[in-house]
PDB file of N, CA and C in Angstrom:
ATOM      1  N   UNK A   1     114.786  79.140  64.013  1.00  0.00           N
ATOM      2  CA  UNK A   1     113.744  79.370  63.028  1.00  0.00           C
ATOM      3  C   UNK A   1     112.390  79.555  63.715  1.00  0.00           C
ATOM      4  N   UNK A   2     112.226  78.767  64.651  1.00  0.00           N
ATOM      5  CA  UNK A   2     111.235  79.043  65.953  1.00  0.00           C
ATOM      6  C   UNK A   2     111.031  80.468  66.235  1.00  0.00           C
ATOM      7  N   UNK A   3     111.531  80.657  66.222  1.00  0.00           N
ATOM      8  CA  UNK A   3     111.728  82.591  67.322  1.00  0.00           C
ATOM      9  C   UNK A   3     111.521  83.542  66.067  1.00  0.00           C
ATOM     10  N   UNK A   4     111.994  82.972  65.032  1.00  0.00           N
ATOM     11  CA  UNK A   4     111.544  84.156  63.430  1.00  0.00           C
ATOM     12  C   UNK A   4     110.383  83.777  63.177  1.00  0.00           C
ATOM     13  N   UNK A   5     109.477  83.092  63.562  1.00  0.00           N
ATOM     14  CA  UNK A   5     107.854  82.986  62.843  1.00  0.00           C
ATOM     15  C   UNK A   5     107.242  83.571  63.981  1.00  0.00           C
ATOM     16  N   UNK A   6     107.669  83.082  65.050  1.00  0.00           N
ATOM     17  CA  UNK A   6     107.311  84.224  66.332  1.00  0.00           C
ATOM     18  C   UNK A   6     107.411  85.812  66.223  1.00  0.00           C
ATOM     19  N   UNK A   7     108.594  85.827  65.947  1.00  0.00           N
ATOM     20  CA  UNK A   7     108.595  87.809  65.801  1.00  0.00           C
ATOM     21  C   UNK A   7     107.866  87.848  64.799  1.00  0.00           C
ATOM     22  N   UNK A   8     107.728  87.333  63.520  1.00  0.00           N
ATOM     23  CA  UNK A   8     107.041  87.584  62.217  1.00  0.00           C
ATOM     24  C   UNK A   8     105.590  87.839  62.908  1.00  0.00           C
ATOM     25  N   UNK A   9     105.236  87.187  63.492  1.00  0.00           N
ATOM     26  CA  UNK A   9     103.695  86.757  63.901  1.00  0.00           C
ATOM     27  C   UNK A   9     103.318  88.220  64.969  1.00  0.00           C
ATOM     28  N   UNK A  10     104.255  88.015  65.816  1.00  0.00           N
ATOM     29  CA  UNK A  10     104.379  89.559  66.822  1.00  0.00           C
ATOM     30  C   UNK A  10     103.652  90.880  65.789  1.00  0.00           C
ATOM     31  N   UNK A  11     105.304  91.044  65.161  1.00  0.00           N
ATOM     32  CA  UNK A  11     105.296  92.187  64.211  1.00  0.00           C
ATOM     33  C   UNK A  11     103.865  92.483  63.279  1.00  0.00           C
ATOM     34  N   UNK A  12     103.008  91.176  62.341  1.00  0.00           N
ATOM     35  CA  UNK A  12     102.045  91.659  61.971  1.00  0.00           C
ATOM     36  C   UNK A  12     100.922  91.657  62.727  1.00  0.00           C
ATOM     37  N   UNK A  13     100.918  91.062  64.004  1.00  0.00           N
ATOM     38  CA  UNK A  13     100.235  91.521  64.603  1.00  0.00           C
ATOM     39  C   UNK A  13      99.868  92.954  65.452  1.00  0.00           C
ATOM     40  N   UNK A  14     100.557  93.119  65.609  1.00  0.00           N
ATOM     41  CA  UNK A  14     100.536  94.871  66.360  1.00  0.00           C
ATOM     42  C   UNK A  14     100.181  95.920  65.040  1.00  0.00           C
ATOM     43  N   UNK A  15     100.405  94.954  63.862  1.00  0.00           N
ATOM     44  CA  UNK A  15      99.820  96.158  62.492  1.00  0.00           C
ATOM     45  C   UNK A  15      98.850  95.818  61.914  1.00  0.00           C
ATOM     46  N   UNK A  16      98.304  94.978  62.181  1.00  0.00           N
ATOM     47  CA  UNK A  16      96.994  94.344  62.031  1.00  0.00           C
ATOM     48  C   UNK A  16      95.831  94.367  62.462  1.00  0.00           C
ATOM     49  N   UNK A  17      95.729  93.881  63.820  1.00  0.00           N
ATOM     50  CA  UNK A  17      94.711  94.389  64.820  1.00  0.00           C
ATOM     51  C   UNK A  17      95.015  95.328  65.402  1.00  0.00           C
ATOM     52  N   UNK A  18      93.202  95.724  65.621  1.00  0.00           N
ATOM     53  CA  UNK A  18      92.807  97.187  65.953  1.00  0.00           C
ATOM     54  C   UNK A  18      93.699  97.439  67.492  1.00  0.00           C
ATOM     55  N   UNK A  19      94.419  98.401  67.340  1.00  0.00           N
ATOM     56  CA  UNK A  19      94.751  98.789  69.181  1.00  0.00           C
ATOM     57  C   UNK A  19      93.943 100.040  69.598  1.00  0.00           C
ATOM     58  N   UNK A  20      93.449  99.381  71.140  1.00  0.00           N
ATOM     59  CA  UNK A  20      92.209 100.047  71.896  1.00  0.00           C
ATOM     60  C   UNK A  20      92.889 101.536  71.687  1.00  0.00           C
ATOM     61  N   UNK A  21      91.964 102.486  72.009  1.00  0.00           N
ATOM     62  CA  UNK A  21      91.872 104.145  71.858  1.00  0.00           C
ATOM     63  C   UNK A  21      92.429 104.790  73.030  1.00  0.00           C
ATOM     64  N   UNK A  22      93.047 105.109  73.703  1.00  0.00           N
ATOM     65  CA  UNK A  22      93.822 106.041  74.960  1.00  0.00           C
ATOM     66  C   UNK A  22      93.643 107.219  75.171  1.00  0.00           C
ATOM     67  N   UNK A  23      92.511 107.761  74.029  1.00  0.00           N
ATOM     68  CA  UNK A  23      92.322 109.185  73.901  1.00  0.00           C
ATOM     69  C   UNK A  23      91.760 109.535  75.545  1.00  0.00           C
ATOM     70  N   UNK A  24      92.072 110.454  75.918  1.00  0.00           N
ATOM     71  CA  UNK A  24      90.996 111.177  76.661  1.00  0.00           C
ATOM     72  C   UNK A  24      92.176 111.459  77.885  1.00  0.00           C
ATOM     73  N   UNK A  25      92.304 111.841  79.108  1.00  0.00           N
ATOM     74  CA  UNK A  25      92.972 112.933  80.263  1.00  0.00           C
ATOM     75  C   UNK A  25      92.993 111.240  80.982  1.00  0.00           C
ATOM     76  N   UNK A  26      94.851 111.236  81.582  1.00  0.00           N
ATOM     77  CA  UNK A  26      94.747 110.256  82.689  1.00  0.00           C
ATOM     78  C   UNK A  26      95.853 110.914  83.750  1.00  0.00           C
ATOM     79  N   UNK A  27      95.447 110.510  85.213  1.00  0.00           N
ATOM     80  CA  UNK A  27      95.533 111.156  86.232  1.00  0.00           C
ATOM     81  C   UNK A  27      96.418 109.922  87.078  1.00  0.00           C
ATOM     82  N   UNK A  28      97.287 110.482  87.705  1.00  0.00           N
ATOM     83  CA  UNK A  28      98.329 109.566  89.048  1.00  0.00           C
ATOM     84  C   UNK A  28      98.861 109.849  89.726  1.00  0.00           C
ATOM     85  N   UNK A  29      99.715 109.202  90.067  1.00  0.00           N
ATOM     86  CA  UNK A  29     100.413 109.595  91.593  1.00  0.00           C
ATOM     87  C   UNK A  29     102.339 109.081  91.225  1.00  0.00           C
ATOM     88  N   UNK A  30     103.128 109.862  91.043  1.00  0.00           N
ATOM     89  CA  UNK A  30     104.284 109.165  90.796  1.00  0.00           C
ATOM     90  C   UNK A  30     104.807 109.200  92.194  1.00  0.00           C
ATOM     91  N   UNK A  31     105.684 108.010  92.941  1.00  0.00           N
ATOM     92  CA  UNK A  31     105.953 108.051  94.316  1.00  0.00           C
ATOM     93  C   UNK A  31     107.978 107.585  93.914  1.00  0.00           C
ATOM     94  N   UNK A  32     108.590 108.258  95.200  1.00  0.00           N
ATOM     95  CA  UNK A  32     109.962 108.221  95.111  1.00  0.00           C
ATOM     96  C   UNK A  32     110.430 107.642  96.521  1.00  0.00           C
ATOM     97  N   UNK A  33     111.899 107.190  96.452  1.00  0.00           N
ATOM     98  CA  UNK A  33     112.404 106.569  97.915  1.00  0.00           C
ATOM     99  C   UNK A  33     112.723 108.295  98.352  1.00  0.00           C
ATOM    100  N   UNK A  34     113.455 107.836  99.599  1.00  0.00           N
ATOM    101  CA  UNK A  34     113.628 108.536 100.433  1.00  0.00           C
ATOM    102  C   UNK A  34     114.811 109.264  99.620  1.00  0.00           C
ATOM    103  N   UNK A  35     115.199 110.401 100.064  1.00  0.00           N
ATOM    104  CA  UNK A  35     116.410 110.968  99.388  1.00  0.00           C
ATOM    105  C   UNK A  35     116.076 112.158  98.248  1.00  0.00           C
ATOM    106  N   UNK A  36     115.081 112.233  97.726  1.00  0.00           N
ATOM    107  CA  UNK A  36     114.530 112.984  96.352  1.00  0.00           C
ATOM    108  C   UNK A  36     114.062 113.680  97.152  1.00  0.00           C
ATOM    109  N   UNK A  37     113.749 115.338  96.225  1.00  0.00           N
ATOM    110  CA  UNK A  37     113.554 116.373  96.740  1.00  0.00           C
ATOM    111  C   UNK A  37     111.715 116.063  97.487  1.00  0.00           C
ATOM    112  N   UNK A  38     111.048 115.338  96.646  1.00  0.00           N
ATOM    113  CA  UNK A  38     109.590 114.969  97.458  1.00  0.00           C
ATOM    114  C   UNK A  38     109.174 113.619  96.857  1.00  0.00           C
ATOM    115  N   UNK A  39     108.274 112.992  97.798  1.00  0.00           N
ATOM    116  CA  UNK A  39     108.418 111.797  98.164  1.00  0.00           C
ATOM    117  C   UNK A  39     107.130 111.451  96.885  1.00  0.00           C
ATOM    118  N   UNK A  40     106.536 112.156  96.918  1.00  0.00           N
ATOM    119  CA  UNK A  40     105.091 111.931  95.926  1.00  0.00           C
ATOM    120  C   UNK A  40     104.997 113.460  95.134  1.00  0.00           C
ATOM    121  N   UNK A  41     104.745 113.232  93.517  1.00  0.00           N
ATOM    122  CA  UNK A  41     104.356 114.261  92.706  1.00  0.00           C
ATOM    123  C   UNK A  41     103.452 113.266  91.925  1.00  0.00           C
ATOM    124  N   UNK A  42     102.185 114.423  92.005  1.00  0.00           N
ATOM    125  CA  UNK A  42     101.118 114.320  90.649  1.00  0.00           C
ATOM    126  C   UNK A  42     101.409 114.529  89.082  1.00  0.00           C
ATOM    127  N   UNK A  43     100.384 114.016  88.852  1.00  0.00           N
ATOM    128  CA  UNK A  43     100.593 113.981  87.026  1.00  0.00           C
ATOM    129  C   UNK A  43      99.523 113.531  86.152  1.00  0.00           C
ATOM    130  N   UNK A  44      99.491 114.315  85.513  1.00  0.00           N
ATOM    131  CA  UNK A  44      98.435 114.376  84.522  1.00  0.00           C
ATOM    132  C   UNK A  44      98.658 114.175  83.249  1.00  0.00           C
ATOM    133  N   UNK A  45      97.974 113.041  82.199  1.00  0.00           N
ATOM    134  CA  UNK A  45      98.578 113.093  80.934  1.00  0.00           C
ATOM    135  C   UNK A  45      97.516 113.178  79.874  1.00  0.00           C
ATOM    136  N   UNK A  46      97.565 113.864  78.819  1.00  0.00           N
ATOM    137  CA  UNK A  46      96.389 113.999  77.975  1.00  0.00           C
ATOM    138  C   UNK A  46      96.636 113.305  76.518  1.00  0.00           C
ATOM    139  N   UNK A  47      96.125 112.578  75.912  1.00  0.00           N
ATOM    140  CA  UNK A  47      96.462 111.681  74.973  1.00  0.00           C
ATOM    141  C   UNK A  47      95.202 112.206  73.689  1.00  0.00           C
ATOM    142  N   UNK A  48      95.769 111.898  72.915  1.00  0.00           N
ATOM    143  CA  UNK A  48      94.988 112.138  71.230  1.00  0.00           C
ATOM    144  C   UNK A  48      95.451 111.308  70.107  1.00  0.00           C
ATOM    145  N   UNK A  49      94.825 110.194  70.158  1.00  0.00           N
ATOM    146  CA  UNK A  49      94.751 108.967  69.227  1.00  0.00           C
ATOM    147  C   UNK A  49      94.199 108.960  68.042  1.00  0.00           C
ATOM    148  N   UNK A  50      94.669 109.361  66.926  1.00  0.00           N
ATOM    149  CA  UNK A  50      94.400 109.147  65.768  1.00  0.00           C
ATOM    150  C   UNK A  50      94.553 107.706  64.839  1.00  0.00           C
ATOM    151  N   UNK A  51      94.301 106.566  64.667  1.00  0.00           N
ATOM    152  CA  UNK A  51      94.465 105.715  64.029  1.00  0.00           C
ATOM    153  C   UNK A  51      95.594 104.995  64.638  1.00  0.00           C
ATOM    154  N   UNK A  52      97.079 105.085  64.457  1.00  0.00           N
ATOM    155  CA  UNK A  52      98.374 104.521  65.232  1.00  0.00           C
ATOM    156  C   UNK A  52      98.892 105.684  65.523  1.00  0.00           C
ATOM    157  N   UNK A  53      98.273 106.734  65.042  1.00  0.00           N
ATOM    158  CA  UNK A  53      99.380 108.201  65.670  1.00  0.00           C
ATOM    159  C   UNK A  53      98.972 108.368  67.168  1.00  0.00           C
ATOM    160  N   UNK A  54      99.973 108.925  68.108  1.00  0.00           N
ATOM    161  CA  UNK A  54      99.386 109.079  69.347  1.00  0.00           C
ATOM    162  C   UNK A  54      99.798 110.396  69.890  1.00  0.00           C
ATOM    163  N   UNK A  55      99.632 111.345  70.353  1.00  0.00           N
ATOM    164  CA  UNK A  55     100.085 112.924  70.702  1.00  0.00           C
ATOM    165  C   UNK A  55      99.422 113.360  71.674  1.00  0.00           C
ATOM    166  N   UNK A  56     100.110 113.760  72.733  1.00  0.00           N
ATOM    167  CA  UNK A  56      99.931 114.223  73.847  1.00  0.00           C
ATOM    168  C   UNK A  56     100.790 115.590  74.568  1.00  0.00           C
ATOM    169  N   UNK A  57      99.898 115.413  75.889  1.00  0.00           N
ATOM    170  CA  UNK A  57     101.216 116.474  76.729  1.00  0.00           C
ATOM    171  C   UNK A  57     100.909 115.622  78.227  1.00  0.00           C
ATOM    172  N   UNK A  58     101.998 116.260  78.480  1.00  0.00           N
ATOM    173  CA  UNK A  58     101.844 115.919  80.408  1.00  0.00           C
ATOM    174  C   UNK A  58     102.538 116.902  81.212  1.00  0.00           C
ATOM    175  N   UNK A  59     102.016 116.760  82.661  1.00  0.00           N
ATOM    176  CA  UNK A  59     102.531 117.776  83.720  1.00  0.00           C
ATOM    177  C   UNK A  59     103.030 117.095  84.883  1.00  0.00           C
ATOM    178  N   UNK A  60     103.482 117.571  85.616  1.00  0.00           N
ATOM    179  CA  UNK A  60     103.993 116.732  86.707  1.00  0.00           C
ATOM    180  C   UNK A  60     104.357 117.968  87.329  1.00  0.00           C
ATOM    181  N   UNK A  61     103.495 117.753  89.288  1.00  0.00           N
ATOM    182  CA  UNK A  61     103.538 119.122  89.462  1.00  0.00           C
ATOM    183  C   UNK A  61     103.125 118.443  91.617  1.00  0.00           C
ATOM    184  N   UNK A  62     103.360 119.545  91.987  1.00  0.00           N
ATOM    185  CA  UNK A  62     103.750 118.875  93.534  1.00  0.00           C
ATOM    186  C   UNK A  62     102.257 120.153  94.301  1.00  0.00           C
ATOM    187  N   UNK A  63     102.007 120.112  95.858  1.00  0.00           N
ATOM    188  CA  UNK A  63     100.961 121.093  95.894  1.00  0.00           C
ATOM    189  C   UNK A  63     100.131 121.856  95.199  1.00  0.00           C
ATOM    190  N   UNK A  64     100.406 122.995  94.207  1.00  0.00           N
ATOM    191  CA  UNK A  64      99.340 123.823  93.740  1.00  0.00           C
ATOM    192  C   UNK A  64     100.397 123.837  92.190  1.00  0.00           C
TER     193      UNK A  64
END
């Protein structure tokens, strides 16, 4: 009964309070072991936060 007032509490919380904004271009570095065709590819992700809606794109892309 412990663990159900817990998730209860979880659950209205994430619909309750405000969650921070992500809008705007984020930039990284994805890195791999040895064996994959390359060891490091870039990536770029663009985010558009409307209220709880979230919509984006991303690239993932190696030299040029």
């Amino acid at each position: 009964m412990k663990y159900f007032w817990l998730f209860v509490f979880m659950l209205l919380s994430f619909y309750c309070i405000p969650q921070p904004d992500i809008s705007g271009e984020w930039r990284g570095v994805i890195t791999q072991n040895e064996g994959g065709f390359r060891s490091e590819y870039k990536f770029e992700m663009y985010f558009v936060q409307k209220g709880k809606q979230l919509t984006g794109r991303s690239y993932v892309y190696f030299d040029k």
